[in-house]
Every structure is written in C-alpha cells, then in structure tokens.
N, C-alpha and C. Protein backbone atom coordinates (compact mmCIF):
# COMPACT_ATOMS: atom_id res chain seq x y z
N UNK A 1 56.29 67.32 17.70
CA UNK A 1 55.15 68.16 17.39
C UNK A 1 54.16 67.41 16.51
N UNK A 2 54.81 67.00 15.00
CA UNK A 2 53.66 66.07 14.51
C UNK A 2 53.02 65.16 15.50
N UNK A 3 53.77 64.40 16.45
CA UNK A 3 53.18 63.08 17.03
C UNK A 3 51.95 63.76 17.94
N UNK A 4 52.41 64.60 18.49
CA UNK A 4 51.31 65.30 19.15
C UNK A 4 50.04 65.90 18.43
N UNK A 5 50.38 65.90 17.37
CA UNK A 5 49.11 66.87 16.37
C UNK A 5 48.33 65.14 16.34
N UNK A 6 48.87 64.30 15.56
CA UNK A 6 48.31 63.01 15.12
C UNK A 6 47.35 62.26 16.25
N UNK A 7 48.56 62.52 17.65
CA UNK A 7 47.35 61.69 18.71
C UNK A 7 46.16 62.62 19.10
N UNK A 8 46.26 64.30 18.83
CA UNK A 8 45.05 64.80 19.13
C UNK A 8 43.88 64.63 18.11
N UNK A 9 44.45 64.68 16.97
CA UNK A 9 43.58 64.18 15.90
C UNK A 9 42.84 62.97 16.18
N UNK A 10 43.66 61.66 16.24
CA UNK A 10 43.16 60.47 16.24
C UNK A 10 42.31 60.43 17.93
N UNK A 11 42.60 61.33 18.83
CA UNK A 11 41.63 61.32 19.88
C UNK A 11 40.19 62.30 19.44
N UNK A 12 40.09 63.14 18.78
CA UNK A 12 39.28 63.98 18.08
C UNK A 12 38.19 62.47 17.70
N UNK A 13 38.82 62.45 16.96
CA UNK A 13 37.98 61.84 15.88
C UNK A 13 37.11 60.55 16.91
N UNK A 14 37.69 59.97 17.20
CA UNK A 14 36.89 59.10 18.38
C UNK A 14 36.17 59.48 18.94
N UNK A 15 36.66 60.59 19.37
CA UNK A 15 35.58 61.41 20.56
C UNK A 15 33.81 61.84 19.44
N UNK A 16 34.36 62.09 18.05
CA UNK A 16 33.47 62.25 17.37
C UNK A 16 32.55 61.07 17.07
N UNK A 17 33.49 60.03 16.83
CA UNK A 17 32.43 58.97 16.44
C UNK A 17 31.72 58.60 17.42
N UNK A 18 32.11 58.58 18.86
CA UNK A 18 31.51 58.52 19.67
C UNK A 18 30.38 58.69 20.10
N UNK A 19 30.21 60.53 19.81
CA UNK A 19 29.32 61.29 20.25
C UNK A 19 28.31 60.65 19.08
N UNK A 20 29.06 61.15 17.81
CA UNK A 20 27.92 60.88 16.49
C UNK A 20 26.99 59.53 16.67
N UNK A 21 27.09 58.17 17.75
CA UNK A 21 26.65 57.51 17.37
C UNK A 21 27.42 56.16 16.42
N UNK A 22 28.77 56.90 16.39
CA UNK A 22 29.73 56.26 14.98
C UNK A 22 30.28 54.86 15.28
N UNK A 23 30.17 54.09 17.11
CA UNK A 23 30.17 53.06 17.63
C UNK A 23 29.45 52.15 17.10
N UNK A 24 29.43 50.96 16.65
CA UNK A 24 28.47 50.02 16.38
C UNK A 24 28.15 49.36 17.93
N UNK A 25 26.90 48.78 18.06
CA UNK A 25 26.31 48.26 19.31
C UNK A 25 27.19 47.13 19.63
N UNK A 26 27.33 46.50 18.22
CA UNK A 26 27.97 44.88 18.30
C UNK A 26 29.47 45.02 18.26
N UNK A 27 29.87 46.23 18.47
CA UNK A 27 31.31 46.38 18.31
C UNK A 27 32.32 46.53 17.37
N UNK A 28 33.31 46.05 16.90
CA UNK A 28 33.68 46.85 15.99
C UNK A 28 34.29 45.44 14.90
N UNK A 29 34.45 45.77 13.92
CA UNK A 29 35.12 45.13 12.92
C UNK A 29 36.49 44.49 12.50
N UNK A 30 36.90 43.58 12.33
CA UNK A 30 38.28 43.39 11.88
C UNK A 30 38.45 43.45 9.98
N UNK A 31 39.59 43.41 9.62
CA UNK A 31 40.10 43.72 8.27
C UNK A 31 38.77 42.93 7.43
N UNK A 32 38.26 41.98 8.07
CA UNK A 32 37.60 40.99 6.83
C UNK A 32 35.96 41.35 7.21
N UNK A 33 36.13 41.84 8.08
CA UNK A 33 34.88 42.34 8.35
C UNK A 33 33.92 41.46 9.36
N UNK A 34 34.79 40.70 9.95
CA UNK A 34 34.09 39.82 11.25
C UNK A 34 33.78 40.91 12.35
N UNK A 35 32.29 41.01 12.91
CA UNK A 35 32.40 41.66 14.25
C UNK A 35 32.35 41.46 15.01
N UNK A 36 33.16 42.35 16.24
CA UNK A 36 33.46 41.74 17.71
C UNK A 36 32.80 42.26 18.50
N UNK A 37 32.55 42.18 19.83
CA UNK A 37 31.56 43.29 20.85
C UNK A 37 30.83 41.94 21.47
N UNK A 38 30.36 42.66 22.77
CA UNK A 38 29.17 42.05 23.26
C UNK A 38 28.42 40.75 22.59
N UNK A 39 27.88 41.83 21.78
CA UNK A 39 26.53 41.34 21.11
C UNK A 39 27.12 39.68 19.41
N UNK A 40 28.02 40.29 19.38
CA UNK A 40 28.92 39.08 18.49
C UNK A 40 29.46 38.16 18.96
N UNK A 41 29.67 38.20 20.48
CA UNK A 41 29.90 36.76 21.07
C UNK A 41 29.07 36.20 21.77
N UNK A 42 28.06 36.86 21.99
CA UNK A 42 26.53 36.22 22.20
C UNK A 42 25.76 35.37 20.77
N UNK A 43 26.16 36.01 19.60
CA UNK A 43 25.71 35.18 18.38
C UNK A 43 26.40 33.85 18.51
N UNK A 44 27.85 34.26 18.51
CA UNK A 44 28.82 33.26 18.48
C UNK A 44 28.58 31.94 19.39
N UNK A 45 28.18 32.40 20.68
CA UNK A 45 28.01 31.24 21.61
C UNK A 45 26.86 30.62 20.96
N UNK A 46 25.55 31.38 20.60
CA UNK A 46 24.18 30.71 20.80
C UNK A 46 24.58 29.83 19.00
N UNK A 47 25.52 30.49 18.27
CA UNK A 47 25.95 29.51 16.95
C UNK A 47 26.60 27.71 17.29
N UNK A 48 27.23 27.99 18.35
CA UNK A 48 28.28 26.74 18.56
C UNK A 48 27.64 26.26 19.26
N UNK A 49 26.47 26.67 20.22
CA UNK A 49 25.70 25.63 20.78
C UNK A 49 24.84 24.77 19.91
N UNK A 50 24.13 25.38 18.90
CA UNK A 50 23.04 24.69 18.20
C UNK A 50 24.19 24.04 17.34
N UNK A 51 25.21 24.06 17.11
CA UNK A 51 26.02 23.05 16.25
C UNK A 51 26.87 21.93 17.19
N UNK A 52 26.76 22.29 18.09
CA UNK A 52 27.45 21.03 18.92
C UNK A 52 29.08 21.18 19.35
N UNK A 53 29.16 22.41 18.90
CA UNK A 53 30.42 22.89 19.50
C UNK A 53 31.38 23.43 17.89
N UNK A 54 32.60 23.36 17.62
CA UNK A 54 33.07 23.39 16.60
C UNK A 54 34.05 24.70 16.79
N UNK A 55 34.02 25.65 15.70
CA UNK A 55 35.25 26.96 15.69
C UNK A 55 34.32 27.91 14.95
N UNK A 56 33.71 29.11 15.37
CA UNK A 56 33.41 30.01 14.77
C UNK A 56 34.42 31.16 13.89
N UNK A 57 34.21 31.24 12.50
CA UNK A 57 35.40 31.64 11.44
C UNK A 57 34.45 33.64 11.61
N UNK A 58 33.23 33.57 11.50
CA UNK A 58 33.53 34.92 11.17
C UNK A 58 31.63 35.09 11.89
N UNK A 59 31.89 36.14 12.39
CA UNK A 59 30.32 36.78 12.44
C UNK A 59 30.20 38.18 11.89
N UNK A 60 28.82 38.43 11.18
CA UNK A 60 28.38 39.30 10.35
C UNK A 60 26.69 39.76 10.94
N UNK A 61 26.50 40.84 10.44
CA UNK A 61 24.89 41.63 10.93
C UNK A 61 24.38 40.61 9.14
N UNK A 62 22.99 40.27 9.43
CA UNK A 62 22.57 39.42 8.30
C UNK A 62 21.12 39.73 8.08
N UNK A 63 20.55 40.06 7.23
CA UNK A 63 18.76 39.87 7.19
C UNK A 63 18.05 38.78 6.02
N UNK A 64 18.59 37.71 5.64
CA UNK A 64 18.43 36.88 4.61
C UNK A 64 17.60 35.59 6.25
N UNK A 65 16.28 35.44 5.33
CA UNK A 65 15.55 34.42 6.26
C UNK A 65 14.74 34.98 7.36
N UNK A 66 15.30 36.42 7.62
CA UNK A 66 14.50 36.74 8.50
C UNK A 66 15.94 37.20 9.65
N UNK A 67 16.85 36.38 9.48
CA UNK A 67 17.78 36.52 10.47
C UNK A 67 18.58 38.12 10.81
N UNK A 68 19.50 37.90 11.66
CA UNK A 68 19.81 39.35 12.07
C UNK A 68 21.59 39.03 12.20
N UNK A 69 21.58 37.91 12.75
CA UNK A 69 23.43 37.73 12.48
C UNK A 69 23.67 36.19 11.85
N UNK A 70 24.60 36.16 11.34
CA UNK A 70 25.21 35.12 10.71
C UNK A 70 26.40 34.55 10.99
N UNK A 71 26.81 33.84 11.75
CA UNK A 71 27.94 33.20 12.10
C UNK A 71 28.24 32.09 11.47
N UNK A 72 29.60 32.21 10.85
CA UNK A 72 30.21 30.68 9.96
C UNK A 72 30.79 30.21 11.00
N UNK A 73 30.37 28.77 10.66
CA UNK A 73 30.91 27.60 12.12
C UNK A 73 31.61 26.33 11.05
N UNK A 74 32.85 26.23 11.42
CA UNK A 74 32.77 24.84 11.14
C UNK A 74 32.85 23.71 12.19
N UNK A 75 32.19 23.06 11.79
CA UNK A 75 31.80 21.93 13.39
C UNK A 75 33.07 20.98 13.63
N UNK A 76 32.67 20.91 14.25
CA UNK A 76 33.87 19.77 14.59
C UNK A 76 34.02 18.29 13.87
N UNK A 77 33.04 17.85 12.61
CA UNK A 77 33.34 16.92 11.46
C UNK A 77 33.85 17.70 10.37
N UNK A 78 34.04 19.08 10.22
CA UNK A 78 35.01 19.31 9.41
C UNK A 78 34.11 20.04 8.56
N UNK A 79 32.77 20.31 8.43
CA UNK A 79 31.83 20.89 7.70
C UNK A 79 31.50 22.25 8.19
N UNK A 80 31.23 23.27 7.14
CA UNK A 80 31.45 24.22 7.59
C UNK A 80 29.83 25.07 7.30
N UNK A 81 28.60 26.05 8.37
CA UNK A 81 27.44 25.76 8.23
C UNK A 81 27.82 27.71 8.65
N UNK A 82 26.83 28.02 7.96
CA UNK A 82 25.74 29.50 8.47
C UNK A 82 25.04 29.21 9.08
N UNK A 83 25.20 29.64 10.42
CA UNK A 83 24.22 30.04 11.37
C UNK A 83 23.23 31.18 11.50
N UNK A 84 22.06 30.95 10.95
CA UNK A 84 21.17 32.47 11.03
C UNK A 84 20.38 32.76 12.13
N UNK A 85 20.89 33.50 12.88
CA UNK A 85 19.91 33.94 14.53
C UNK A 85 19.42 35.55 13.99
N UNK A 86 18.19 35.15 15.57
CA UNK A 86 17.58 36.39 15.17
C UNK A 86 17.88 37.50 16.12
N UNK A 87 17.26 38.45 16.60
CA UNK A 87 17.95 39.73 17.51
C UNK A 87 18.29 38.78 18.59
N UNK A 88 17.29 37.59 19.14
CA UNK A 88 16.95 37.12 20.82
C UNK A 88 17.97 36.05 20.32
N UNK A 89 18.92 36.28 19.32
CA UNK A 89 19.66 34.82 19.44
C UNK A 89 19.69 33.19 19.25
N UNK A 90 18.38 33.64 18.50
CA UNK A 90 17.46 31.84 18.13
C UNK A 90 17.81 31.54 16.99
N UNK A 91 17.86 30.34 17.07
CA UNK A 91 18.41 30.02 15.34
C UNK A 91 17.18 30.15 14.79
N UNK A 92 17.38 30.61 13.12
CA UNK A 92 16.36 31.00 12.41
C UNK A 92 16.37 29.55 10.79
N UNK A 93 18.12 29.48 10.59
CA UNK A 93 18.30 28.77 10.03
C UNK A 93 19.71 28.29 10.24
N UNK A 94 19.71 26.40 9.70
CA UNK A 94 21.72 26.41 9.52
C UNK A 94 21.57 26.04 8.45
N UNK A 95 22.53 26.46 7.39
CA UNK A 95 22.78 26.04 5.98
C UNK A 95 24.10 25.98 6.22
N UNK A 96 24.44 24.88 4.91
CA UNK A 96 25.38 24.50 4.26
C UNK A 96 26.17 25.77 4.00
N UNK A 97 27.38 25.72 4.15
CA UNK A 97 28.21 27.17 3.67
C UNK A 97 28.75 27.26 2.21
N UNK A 98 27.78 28.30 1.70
CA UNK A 98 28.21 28.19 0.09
C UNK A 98 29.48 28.23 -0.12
N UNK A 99 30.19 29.23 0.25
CA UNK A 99 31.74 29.61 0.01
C UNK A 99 32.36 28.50 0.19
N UNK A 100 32.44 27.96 1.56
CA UNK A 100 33.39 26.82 1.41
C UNK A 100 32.99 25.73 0.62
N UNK A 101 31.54 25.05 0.25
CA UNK A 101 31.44 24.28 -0.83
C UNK A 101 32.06 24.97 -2.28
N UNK A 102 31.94 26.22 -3.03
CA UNK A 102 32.40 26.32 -3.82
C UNK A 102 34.33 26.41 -4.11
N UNK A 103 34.99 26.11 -2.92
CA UNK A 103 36.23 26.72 -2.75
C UNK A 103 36.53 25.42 -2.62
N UNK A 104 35.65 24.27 -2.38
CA UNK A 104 36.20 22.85 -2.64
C UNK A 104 36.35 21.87 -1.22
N UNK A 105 36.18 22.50 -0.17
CA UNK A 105 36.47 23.06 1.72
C UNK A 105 35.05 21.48 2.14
C-alpha cells in the first residue's frame, strides 16, 4: 500500500512539474549541478570543437560576458578552460579556469 501511495505521488508530482513548466529546456541536472538535455550537448559539442577536442567536466546556464552557457573543458594538454557560448552556440569567450588554477590543477 505505501509503495503504491509513493509511486502515485512521485507520478503526481511530475505530471505537475510538467504541466507547470517545472522541465528545464536544457534538461535536467545532476548532484553538482552539470546540465544534461538537448540543448547541453549542443554547448558541449560547439565547446570541444573550438578547443580542439579534450573532456568536457561540467556544463552550466551562464550570463558573465554576454554568454548563455559555460562549459569546463579540459583539453587534451591537460589545461583546463571556460567555454562561454551564446544562445546560437558561438563562442563568446575561453578563459583560463579559475577553480582549477586555484586548486593547483
């Protein structure tokens, strides 16, 4: 009986966020707050192209520069850069990644 109350609940509530709008466009989030969807692996690609390939660590919604997402890349020499694109996916800026310079990386 509980299990049944819990999955109608946890179907409720979806159905709510749903309706409400409560979906993000770009999809949804993991624990650290990287987002996934569509629209986050379209950042992701148009990030690793303008860097020459490498490992994308995390993408984020961003408005610093003008930009709209932010993808951390570290390239494939081992350096690790912010990628700032704009809605159409253009790089806006690449910087140096503060965090990992301050963490010693």
């Amino acid at each position: 009986m509980h299990k049944r109350l819990a999955v109608a609940a946890a179907a409720a509530a979806v159905g709510i966020a749903v309706a409400g709008g409560g979906l993000a466009v770009a999809g949804s989030t993991d624990d650290e707050g990287t987002l996934s969807g569509p629209q986050a692996r379209a950042a992701t690609e148009a990030a690793l192209e303008a860097t020459g390939g490498g490992r994308a660590n995390s993408v984020e919604r961003d408005s610093e520069n003008g930009a709209t997402w932010e993808v951390e890349v570290t390239k494939t020499d081992g350096d690790t850069v912010d990628v700032r694109l704009d809605a159409a996916y253009e790089v806006v800026v690449i910087e140096g990644d503060s965090d990992a310079s301050e963490s010693g990386s």
